[in-house]
C-alpha atoms as a PDB file:
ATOM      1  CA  UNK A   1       0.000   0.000   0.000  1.00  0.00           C
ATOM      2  CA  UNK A   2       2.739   2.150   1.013  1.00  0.00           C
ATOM      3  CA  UNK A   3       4.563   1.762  -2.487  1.00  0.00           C
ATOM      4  CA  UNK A   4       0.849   2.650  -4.350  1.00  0.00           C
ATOM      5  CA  UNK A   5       0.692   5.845  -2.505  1.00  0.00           C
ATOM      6  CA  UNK A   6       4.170   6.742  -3.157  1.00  0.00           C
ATOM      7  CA  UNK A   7       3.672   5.886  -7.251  1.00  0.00           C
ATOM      8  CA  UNK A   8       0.327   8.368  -6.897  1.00  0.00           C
ATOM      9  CA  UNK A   9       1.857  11.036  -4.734  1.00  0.00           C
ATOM     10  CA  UNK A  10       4.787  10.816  -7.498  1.00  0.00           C
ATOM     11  CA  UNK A  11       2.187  11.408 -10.624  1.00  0.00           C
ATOM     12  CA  UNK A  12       0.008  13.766  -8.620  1.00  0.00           C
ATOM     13  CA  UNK A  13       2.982  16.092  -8.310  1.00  0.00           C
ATOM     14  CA  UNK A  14       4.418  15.533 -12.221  1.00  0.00           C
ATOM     15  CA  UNK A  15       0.811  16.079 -13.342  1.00  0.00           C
ATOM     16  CA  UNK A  16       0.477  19.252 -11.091  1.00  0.00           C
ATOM     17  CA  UNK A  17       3.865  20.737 -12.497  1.00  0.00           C
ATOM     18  CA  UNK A  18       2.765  20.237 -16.056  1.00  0.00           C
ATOM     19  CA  UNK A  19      -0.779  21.978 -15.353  1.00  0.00           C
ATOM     20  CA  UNK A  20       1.459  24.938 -13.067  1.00  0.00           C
ATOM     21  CA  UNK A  21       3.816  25.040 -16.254  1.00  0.00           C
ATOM     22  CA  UNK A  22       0.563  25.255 -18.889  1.00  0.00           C
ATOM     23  CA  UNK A  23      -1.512  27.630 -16.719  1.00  0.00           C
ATOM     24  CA  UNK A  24       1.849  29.986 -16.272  1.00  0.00           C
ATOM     25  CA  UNK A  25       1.940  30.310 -20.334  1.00  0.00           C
ATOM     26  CA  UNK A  26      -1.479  30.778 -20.567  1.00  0.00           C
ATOM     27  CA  UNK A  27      -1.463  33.527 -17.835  1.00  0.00           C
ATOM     28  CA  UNK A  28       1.271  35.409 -19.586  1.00  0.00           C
ATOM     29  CA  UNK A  29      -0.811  35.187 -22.920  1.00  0.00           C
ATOM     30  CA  UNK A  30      -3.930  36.181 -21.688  1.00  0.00           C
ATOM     31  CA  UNK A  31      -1.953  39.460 -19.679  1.00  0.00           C
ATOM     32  CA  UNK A  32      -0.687  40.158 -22.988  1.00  0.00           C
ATOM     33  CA  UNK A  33      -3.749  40.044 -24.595  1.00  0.00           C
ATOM     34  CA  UNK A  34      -5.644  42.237 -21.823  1.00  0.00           C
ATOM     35  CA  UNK A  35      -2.673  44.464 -22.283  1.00  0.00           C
ATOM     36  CA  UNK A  36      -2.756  44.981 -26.082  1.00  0.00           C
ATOM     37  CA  UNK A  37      -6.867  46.044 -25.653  1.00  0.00           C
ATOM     38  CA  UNK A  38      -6.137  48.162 -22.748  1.00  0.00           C
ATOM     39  CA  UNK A  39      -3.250  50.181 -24.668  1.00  0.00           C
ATOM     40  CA  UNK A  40      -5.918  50.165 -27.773  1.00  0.00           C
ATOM     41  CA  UNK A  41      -8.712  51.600 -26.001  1.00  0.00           C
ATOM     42  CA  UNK A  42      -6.294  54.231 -24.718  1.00  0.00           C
ATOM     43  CA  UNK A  43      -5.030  54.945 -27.677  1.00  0.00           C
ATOM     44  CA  UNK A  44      -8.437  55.726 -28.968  1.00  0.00           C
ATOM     45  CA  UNK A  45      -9.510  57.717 -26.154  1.00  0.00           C
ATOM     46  CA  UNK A  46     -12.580  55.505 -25.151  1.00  0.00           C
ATOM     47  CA  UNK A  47     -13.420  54.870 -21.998  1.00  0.00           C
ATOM     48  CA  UNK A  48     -11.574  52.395 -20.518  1.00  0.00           C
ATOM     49  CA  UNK A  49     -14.766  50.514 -18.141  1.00  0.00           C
ATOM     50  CA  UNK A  50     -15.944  49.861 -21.482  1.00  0.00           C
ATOM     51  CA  UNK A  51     -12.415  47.555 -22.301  1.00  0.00           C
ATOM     52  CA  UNK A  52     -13.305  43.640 -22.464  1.00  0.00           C
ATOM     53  CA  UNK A  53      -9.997  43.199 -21.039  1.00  0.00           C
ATOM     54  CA  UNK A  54     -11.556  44.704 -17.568  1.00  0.00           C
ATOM     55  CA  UNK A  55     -15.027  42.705 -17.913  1.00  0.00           C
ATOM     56  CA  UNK A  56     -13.549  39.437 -18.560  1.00  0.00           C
ATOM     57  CA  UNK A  57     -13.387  36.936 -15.183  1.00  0.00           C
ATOM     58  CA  UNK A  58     -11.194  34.169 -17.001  1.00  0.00           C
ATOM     59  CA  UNK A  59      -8.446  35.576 -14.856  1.00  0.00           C
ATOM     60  CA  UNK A  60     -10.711  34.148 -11.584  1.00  0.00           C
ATOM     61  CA  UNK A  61     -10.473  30.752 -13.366  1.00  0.00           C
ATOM     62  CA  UNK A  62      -6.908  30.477 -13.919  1.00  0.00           C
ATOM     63  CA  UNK A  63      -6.283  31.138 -10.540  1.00  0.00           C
ATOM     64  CA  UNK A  64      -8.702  28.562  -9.338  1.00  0.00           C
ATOM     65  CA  UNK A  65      -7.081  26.746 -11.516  1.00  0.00           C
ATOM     66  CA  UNK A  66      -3.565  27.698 -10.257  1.00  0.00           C
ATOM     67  CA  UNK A  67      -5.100  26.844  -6.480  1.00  0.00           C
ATOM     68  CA  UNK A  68      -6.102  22.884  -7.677  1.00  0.00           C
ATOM     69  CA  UNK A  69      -2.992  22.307  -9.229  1.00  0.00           C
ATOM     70  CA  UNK A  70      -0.847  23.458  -6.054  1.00  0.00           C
ATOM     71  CA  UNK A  71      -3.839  22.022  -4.059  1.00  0.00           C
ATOM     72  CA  UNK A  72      -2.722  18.360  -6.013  1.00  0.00           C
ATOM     73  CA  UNK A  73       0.958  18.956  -5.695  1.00  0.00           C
ATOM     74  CA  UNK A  74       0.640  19.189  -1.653  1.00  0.00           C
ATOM     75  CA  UNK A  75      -1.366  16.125  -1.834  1.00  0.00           C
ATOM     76  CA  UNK A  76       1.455  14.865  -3.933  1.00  0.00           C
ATOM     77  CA  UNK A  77       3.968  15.796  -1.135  1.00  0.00           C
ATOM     78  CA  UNK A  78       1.716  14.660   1.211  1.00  0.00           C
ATOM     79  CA  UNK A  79       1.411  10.766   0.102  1.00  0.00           C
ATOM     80  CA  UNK A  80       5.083  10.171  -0.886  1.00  0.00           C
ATOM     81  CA  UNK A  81       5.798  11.729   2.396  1.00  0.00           C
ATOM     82  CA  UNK A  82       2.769  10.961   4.963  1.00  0.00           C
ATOM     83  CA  UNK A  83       3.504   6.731   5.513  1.00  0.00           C
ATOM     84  CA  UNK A  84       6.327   5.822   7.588  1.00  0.00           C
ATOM     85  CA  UNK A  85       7.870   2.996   6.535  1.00  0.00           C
ATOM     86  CA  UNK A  86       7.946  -0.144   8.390  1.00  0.00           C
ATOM     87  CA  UNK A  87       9.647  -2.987   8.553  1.00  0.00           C
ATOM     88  CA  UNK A  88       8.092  -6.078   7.240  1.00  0.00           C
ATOM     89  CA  UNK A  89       6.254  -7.636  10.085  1.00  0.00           C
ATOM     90  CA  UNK A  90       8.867 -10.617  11.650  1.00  0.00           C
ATOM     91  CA  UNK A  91       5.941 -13.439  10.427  1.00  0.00           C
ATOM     92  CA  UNK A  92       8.774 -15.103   8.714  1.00  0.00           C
ATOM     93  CA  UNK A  93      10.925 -15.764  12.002  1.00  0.00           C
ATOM     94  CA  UNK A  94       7.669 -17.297  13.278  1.00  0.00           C
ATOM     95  CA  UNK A  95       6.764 -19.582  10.487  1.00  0.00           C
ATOM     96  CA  UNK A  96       6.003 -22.996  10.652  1.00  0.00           C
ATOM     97  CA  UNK A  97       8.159 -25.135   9.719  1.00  0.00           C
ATOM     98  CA  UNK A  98       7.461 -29.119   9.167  1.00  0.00           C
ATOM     99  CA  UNK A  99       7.947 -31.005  11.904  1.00  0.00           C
ATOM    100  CA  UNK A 100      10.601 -32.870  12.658  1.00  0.00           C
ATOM    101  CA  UNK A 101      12.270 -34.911  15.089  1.00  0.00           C
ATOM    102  CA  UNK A 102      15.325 -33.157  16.120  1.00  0.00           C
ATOM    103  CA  UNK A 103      16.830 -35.997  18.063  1.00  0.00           C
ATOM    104  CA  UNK A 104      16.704 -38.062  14.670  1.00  0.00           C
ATOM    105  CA  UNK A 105      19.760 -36.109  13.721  1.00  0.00           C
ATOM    106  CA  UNK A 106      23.458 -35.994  14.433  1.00  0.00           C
ATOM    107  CA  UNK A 107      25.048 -32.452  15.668  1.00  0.00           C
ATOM    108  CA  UNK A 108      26.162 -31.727  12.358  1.00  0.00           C
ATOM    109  CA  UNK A 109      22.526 -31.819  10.657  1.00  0.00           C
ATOM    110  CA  UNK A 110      21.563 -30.197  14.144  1.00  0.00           C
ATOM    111  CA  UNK A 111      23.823 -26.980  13.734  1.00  0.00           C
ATOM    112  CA  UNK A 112      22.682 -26.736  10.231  1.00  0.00           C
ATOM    113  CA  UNK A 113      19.653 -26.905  10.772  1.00  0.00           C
ATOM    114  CA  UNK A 114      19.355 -24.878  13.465  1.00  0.00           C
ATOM    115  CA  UNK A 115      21.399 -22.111  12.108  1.00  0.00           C
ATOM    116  CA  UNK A 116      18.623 -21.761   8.245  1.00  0.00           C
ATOM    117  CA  UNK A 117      15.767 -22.214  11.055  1.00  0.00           C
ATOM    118  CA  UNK A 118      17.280 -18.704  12.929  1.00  0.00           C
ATOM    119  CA  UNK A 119      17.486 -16.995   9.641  1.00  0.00           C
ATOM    120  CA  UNK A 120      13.747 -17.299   9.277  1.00  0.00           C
ATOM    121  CA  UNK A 121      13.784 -20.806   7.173  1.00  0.00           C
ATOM    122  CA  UNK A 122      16.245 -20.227   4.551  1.00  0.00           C
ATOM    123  CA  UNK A 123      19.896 -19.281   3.949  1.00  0.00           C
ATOM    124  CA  UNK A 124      22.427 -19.337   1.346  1.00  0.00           C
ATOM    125  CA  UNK A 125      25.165 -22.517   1.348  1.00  0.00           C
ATOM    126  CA  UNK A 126      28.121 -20.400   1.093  1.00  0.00           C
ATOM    127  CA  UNK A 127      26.875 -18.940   4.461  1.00  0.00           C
ATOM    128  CA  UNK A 128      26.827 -21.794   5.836  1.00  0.00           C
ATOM    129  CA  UNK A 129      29.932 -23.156   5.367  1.00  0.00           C
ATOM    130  CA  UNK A 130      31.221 -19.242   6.601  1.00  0.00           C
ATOM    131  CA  UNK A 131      29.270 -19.695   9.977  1.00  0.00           C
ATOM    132  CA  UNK A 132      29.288 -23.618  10.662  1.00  0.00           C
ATOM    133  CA  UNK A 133      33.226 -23.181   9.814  1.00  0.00           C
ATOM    134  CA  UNK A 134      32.768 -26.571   8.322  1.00  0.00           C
ATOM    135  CA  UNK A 135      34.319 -27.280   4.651  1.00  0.00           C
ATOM    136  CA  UNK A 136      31.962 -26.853   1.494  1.00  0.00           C
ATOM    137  CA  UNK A 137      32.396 -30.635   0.839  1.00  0.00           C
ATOM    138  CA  UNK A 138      30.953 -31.140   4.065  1.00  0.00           C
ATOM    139  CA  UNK A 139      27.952 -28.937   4.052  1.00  0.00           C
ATOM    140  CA  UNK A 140      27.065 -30.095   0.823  1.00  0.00           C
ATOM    141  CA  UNK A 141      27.107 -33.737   1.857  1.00  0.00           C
ATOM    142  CA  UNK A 142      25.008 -32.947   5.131  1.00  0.00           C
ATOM    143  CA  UNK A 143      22.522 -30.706   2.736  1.00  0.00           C
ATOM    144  CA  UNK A 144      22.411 -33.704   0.766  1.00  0.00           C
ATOM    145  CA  UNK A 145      21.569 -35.866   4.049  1.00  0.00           C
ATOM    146  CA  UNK A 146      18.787 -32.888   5.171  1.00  0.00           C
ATOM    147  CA  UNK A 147      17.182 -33.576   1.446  1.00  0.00           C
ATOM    148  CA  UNK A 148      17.091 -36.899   1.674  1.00  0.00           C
ATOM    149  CA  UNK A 149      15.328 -36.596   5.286  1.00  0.00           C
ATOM    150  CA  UNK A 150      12.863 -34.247   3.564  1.00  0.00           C
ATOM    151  CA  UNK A 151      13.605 -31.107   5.693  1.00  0.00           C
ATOM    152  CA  UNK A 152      14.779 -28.836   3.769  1.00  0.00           C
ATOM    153  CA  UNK A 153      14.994 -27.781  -0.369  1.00  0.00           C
ATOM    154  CA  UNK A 154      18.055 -26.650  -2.238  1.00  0.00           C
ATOM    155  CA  UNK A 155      17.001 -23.571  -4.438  1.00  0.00           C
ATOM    156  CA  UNK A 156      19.536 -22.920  -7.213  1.00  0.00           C
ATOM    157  CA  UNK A 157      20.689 -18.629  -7.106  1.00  0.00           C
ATOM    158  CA  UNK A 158      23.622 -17.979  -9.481  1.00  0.00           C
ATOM    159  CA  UNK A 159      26.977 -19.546  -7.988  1.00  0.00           C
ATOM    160  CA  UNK A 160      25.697 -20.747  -4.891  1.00  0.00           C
ATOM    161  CA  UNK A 161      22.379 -22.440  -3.145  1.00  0.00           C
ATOM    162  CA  UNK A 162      19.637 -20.852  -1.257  1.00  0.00           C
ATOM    163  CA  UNK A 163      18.915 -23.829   1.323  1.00  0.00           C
ATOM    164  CA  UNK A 164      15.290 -23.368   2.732  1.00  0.00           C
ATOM    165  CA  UNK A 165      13.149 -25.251   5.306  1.00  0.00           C
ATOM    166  CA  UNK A 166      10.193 -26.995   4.834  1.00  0.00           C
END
């Protein structure tokens, strides 16, 4: 949710920079405009309450227009910026796991295990072998063992193995 209101809060404020960017040339044109029948009129020595320049009210609806695009830029601001972010609720370290009898294995296959089941039910092999300071032939060959046993599955990520608990 918190990445869908940053995405809108993102487009809100693009969206209200284009329309403050559009609105700013069309301000300047229409000024222009009012300017060039206001200068004509005095020119002409009419009277200048009767200039359309001074009857028109488009000027009212640029600047409502101006206030809803700087009206959707703060709401912009607001959504990127309103969420704090969290961290992902800890359901993971709490997951169940299959059960199995931990007595049925050796204290190899126990520290193993034991050390994917604290990193939330999966790990990568080559940390492993760092923390269990056992070789990489030997970690492989109790992996293999853990397979066989049905507790855990070997999940293949580029060079190494990303060993996770059923």
């Amino acid at each position: 949710m918190q990445q869908n209101n940053k995405i809108i809060g993102i487009s809100l404020i693009a969206f209200s920079i284009i329309l403050i960017i559009i609105l700013v040339f069309v301000k300047l044109g229409l000024d222009t405009q009012s300017a060039a029948l206001c200068d004509i009129f005095n020119k002409n020595n009419l009277d200048m309450n009767q200039c359309p320049a001074h009857k028109d009210n488009s000027s009212w609806f640029i600047m409502l227009a101006f206030g809803i695009a700087f009206l959707l830029f703060g709401t912009g601001i607001y959504l990127i910026f309103s969420s704090k972010i969290t961290p992902p609720a800890k359901e993971e370290s709490k997951k169940e796991f299959k059960q199995i009898d931990i007595n049925s294995l050796d204290e190899e296959e126990k520290k193993i295990y034991e050390s994917i089941k604290a990193k939330a039910g999966s790990a990568y092999q080559s940390d492993l072998v760092r923390e269990s300071e056992f070789g990489k032939v030997k970690v492989s060959r109790i992996l293999d063992r853990l397979e066989t046993k049905d507790i855990i599955e070997r999940k293949r990520r580029g060079m190494t193995n990303l060993i996770v608990l059923k």
